[in-house]
PDB file of N, CA and C in Angstrom:
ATOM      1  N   UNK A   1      35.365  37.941 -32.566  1.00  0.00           N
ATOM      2  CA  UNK A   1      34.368  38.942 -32.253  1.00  0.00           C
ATOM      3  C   UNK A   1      34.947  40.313 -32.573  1.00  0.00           C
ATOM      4  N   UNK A   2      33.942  41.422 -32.649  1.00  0.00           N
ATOM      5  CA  UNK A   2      34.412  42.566 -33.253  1.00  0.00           C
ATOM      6  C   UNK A   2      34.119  43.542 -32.028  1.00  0.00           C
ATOM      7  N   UNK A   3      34.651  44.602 -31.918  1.00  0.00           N
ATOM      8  CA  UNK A   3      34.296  46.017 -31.080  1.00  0.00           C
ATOM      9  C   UNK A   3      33.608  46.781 -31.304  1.00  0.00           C
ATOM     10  N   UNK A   4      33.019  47.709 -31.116  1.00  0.00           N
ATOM     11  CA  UNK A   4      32.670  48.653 -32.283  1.00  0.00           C
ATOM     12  C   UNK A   4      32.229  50.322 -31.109  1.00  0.00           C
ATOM     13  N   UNK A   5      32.625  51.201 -31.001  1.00  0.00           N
ATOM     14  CA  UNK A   5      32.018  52.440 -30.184  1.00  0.00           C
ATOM     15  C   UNK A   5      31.043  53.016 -30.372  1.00  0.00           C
ATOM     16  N   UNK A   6      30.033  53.507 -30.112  1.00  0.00           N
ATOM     17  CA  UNK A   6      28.752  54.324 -31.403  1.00  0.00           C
ATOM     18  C   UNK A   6      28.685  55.343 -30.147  1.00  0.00           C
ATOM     19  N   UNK A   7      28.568  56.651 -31.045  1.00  0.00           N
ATOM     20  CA  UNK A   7      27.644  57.580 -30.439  1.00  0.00           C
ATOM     21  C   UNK A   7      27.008  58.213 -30.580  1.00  0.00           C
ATOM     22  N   UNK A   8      25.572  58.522 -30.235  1.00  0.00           N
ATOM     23  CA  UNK A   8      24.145  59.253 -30.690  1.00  0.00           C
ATOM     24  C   UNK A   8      23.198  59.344 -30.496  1.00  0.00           C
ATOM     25  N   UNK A   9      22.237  59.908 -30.957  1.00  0.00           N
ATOM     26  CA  UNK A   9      20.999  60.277 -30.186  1.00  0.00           C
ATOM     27  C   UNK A   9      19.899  58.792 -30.595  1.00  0.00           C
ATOM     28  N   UNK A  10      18.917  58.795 -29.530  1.00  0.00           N
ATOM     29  CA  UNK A  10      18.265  57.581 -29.855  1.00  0.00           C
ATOM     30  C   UNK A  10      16.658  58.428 -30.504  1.00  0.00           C
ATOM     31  N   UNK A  11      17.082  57.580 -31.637  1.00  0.00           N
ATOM     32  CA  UNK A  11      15.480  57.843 -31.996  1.00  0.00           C
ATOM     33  C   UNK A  11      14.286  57.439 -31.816  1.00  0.00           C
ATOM     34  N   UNK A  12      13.976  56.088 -31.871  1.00  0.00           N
ATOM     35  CA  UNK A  12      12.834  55.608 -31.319  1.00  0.00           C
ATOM     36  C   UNK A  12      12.922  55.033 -29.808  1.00  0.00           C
ATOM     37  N   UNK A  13      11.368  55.062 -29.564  1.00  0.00           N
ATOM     38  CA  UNK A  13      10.963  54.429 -28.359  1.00  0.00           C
ATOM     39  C   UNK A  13      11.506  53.244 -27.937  1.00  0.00           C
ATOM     40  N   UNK A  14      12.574  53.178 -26.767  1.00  0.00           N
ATOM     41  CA  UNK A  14      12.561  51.709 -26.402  1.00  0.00           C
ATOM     42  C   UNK A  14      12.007  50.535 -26.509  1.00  0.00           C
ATOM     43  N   UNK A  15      11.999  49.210 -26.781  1.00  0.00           N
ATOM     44  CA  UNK A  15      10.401  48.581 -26.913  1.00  0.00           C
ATOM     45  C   UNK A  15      11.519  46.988 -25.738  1.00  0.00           C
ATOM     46  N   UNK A  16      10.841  46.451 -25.109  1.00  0.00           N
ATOM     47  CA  UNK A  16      11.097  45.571 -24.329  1.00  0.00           C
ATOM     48  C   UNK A  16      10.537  44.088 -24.537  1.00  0.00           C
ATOM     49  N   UNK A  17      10.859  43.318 -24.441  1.00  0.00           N
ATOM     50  CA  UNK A  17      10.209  42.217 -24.711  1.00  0.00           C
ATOM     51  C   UNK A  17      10.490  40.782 -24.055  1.00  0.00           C
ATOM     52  N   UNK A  18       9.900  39.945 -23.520  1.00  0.00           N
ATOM     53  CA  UNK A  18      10.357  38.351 -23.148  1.00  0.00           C
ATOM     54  C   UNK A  18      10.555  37.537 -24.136  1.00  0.00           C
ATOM     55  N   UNK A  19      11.654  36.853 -23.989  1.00  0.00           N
ATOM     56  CA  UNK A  19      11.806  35.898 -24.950  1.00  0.00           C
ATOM     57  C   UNK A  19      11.637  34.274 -24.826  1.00  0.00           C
ATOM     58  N   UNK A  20      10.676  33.931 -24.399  1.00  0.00           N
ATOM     59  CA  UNK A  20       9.549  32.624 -23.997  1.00  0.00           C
ATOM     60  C   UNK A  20      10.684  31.246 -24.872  1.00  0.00           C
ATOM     61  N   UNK A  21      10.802  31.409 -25.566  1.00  0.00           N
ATOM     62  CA  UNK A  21      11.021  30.169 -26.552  1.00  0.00           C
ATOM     63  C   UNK A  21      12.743  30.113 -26.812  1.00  0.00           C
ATOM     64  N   UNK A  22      13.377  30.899 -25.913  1.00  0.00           N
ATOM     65  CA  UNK A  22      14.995  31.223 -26.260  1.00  0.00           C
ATOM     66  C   UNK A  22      14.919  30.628 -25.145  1.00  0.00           C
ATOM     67  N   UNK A  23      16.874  29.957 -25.560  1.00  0.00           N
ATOM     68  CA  UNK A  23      17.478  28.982 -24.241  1.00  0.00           C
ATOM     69  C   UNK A  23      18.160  29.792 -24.202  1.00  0.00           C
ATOM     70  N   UNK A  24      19.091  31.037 -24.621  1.00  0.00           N
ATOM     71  CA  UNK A  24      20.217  31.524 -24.574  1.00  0.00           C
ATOM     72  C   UNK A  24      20.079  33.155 -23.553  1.00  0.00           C
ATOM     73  N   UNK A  25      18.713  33.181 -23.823  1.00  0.00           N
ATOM     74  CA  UNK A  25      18.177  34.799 -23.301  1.00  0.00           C
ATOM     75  C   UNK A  25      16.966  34.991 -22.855  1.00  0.00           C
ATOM     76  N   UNK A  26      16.452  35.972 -21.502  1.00  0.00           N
ATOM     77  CA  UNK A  26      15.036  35.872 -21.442  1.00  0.00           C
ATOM     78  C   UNK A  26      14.682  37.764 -21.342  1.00  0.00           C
ATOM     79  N   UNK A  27      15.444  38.016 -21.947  1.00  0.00           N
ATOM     80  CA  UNK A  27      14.503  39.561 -22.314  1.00  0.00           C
ATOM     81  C   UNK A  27      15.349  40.257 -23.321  1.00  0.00           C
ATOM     82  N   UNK A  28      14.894  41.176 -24.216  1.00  0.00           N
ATOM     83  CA  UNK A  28      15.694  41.589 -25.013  1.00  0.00           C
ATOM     84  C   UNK A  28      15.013  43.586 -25.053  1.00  0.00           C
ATOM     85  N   UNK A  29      15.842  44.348 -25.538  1.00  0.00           N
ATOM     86  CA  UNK A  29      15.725  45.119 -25.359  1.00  0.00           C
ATOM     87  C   UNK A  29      16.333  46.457 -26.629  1.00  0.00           C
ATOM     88  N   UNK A  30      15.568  46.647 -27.755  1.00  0.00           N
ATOM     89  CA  UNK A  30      15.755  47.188 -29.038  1.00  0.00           C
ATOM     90  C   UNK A  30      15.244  48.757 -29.233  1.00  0.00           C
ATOM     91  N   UNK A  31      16.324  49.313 -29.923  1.00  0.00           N
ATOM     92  CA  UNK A  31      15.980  50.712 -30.047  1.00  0.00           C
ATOM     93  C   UNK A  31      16.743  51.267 -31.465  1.00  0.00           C
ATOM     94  N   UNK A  32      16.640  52.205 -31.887  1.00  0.00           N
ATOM     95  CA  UNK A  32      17.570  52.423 -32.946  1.00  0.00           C
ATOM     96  C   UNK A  32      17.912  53.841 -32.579  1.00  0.00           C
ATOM     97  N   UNK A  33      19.184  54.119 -32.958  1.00  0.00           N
ATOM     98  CA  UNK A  33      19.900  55.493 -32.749  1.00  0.00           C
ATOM     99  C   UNK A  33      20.643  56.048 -34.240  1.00  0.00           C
ATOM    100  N   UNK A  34      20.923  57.400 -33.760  1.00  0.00           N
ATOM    101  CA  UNK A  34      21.152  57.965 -35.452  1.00  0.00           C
ATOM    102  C   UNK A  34      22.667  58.606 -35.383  1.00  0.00           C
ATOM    103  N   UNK A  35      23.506  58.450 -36.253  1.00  0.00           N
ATOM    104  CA  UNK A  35      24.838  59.173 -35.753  1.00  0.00           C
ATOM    105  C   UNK A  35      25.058  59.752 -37.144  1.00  0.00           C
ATOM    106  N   UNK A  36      25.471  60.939 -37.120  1.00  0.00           N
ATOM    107  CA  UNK A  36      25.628  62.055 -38.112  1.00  0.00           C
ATOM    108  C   UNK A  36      27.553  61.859 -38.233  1.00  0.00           C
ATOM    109  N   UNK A  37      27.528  61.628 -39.454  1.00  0.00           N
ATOM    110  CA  UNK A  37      28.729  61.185 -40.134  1.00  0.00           C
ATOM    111  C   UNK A  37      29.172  62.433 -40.758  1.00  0.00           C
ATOM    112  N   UNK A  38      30.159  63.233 -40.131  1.00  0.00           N
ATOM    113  CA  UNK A  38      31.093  64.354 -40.331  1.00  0.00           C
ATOM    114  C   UNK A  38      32.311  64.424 -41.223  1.00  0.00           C
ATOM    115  N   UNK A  39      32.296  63.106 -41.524  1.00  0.00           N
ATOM    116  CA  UNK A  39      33.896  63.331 -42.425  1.00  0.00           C
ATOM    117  C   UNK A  39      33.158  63.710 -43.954  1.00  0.00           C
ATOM    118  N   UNK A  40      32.799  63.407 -44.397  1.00  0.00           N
ATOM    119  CA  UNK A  40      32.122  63.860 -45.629  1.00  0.00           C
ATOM    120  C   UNK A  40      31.819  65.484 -45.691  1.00  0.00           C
ATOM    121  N   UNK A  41      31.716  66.141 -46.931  1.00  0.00           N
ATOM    122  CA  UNK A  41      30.794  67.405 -47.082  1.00  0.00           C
ATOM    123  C   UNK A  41      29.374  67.090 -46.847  1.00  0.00           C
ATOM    124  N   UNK A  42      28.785  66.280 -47.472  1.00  0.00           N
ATOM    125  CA  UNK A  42      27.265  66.113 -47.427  1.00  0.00           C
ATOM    126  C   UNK A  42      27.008  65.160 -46.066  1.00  0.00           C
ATOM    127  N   UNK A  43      27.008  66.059 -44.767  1.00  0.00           N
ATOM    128  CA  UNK A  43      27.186  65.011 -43.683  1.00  0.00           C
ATOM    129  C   UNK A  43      25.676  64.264 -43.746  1.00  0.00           C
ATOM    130  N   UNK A  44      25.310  63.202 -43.626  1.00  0.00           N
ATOM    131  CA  UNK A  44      24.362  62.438 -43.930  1.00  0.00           C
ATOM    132  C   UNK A  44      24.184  61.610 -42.231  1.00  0.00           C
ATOM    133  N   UNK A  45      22.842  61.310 -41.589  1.00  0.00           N
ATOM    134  CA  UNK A  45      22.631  60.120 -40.092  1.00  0.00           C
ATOM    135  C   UNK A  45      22.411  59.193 -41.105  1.00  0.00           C
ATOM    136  N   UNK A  46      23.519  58.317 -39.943  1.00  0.00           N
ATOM    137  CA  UNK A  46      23.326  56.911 -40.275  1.00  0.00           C
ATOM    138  C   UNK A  46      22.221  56.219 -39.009  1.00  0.00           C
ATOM    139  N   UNK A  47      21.135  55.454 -39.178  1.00  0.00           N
ATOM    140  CA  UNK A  47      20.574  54.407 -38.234  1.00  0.00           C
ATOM    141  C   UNK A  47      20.955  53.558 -37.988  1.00  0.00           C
ATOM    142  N   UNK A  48      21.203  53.135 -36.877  1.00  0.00           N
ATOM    143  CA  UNK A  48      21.919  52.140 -36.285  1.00  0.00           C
ATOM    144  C   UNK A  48      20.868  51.268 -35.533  1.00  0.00           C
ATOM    145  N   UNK A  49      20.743  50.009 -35.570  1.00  0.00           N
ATOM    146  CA  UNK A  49      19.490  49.171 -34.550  1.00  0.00           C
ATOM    147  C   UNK A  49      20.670  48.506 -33.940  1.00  0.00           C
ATOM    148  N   UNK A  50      20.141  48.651 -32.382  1.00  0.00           N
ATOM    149  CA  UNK A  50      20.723  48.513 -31.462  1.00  0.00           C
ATOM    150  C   UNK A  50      20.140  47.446 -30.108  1.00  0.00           C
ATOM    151  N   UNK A  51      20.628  46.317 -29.587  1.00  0.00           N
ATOM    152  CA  UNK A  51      19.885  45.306 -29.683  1.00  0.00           C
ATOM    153  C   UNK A  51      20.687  45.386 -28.058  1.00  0.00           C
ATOM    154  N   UNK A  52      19.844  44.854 -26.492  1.00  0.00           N
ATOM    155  CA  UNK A  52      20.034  44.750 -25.681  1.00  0.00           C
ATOM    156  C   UNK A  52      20.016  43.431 -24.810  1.00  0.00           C
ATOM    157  N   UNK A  53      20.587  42.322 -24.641  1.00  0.00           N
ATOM    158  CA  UNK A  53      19.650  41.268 -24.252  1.00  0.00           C
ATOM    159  C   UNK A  53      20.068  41.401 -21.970  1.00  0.00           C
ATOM    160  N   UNK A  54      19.031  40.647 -21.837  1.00  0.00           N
ATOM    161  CA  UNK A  54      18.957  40.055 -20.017  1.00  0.00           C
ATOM    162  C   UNK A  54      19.316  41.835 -19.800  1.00  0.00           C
ATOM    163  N   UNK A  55      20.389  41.178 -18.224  1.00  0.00           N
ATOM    164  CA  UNK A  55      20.498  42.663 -17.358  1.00  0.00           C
ATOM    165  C   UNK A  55      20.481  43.734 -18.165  1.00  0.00           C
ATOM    166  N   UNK A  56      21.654  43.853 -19.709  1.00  0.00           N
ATOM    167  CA  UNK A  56      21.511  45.275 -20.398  1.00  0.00           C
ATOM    168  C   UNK A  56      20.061  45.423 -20.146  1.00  0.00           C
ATOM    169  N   UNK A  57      19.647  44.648 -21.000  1.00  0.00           N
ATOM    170  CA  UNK A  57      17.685  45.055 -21.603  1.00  0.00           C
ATOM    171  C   UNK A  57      16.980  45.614 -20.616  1.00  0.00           C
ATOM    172  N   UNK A  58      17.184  45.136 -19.035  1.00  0.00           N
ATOM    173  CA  UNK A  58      16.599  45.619 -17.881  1.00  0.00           C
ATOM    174  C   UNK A  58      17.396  47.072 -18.051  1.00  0.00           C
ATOM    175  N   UNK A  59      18.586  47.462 -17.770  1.00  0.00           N
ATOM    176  CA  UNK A  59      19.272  48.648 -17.702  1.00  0.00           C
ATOM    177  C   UNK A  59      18.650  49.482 -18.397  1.00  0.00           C
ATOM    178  N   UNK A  60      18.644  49.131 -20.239  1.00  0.00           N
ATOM    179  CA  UNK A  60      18.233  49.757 -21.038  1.00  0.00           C
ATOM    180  C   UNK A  60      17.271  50.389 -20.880  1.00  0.00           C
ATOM    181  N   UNK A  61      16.407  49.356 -20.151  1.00  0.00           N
ATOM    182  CA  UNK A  61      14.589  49.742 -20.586  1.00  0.00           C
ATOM    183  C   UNK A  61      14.410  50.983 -19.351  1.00  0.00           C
ATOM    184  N   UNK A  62      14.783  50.511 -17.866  1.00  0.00           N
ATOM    185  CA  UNK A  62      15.023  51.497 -16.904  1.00  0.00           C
ATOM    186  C   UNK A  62      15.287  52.699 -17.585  1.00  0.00           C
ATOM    187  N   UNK A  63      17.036  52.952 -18.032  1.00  0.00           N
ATOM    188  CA  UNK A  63      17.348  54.236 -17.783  1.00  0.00           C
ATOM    189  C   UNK A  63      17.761  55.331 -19.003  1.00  0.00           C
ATOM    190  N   UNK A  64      17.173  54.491 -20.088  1.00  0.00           N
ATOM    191  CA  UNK A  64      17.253  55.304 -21.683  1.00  0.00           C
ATOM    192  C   UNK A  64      15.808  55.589 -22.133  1.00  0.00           C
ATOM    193  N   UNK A  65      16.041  56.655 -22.499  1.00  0.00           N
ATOM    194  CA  UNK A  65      14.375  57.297 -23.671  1.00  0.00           C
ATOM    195  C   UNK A  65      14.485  57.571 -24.371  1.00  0.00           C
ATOM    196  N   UNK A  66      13.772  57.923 -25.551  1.00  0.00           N
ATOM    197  CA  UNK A  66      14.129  58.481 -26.709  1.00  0.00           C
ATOM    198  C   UNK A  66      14.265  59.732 -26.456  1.00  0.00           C
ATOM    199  N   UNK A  67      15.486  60.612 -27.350  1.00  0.00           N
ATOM    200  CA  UNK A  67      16.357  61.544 -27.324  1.00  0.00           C
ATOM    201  C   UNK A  67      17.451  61.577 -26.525  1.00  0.00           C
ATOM    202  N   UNK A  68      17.764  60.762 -25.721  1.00  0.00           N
ATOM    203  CA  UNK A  68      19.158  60.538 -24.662  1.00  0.00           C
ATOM    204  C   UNK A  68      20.321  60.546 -25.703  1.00  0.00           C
ATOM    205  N   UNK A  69      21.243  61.128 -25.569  1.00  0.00           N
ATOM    206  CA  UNK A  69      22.457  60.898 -26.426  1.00  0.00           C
ATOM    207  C   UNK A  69      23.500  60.253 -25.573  1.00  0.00           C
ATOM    208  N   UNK A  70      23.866  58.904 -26.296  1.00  0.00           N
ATOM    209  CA  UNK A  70      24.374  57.899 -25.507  1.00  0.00           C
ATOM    210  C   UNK A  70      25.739  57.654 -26.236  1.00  0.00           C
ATOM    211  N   UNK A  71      26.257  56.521 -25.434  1.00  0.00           N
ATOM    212  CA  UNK A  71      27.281  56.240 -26.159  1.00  0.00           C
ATOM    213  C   UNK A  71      27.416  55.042 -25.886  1.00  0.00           C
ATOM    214  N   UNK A  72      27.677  53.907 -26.921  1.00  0.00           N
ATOM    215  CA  UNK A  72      27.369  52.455 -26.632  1.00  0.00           C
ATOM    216  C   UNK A  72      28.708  51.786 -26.994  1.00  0.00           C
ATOM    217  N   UNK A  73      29.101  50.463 -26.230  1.00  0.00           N
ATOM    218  CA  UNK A  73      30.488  49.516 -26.792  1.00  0.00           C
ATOM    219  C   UNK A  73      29.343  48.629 -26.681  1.00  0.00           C
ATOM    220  N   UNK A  74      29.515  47.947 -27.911  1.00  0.00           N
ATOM    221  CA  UNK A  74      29.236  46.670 -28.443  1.00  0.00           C
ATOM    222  C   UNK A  74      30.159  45.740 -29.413  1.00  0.00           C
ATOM    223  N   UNK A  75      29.245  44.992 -30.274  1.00  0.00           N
ATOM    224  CA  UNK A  75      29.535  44.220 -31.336  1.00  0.00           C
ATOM    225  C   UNK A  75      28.742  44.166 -32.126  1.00  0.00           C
ATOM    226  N   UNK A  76      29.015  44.596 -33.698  1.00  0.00           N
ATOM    227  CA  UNK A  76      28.307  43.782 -34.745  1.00  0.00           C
ATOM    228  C   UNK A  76      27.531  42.751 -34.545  1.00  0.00           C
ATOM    229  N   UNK A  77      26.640  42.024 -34.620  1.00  0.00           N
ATOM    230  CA  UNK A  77      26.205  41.196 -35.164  1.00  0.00           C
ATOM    231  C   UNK A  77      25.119  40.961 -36.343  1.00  0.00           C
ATOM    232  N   UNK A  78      25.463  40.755 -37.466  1.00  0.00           N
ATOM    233  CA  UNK A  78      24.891  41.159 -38.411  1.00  0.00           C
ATOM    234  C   UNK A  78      24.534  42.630 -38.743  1.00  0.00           C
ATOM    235  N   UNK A  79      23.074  42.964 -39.030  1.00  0.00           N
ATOM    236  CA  UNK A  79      22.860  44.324 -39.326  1.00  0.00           C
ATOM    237  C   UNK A  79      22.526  45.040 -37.640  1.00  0.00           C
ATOM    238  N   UNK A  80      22.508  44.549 -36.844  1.00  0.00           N
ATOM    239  CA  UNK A  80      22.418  45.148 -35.326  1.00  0.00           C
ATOM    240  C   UNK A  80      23.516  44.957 -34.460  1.00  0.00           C
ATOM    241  N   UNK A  81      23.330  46.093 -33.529  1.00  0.00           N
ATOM    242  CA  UNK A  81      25.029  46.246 -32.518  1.00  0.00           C
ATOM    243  C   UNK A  81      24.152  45.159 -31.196  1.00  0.00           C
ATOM    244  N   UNK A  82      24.902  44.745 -30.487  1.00  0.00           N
ATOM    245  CA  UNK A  82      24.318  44.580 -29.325  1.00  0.00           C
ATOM    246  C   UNK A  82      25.121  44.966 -28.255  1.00  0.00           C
ATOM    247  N   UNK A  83      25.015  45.391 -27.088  1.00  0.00           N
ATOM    248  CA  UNK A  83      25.598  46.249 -25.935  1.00  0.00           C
ATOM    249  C   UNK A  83      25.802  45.407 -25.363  1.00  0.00           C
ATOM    250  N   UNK A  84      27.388  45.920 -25.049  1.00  0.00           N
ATOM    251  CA  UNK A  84      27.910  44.937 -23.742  1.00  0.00           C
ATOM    252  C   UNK A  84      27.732  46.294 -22.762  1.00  0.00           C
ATOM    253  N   UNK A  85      27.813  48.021 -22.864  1.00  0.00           N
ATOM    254  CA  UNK A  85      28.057  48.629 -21.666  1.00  0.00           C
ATOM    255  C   UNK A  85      27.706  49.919 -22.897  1.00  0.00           C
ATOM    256  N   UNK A  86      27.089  51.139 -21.999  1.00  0.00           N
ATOM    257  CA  UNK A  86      26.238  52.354 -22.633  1.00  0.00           C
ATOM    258  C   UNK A  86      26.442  53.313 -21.400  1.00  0.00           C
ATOM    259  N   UNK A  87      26.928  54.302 -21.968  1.00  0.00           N
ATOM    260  CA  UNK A  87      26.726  55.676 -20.842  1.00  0.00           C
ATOM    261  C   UNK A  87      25.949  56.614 -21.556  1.00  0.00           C
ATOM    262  N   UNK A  88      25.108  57.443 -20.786  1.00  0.00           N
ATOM    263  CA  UNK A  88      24.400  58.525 -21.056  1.00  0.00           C
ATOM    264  C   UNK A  88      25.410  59.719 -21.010  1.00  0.00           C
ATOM    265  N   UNK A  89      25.270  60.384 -22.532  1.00  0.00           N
ATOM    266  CA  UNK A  89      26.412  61.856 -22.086  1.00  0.00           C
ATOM    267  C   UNK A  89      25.048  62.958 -22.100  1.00  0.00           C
ATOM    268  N   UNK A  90      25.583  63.854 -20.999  1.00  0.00           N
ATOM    269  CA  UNK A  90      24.667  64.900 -21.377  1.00  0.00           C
ATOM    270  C   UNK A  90      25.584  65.776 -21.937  1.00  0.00           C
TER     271      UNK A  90
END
């Protein structure tokens, strides 16, 4: 398994969902966030989709909105991170 830190502002709307037909999970919880990549001259946001499942997804959906600038530990999985633990920085 991989680590990974992210930090940034969230762009879209939380969206929440049940997952009826999964043995492994019963709510999931997806958003995408944008992190502005500084080492370059032409600093360019990258989007990041960011994937929440069970208690996170409850956490998530509770206490993040769009524009919160967060900071997330996860893992890769494929083209989405999924959260093991997220703090809100103001």
């Amino acid at each position: 398994m991989n680590i990974c830190i992210l930090c940034g502002k969230i762009l879209s709307k939380i969206k929440f969902d049940f997952l009826y037909n999964s043995k492994l999970h019963i709510s999931l919880a997806t958003f995408k966030i944008g992190l502005v990549n500084k080492i370059f001259s032409n600093s360019s946001e990258q989007i990041i989709n960011i994937k929440a499942y069970d208690e996170q997804a409850d956490k998530v959906y509770k206490d993040l909105k769009k524009g919160d600038f967060v900071m997330i530990e996860g893992y890769f999985d494929g083209k989405d991170v999924n959260i093991k633990h997220f703090t809100i920085i103001m």
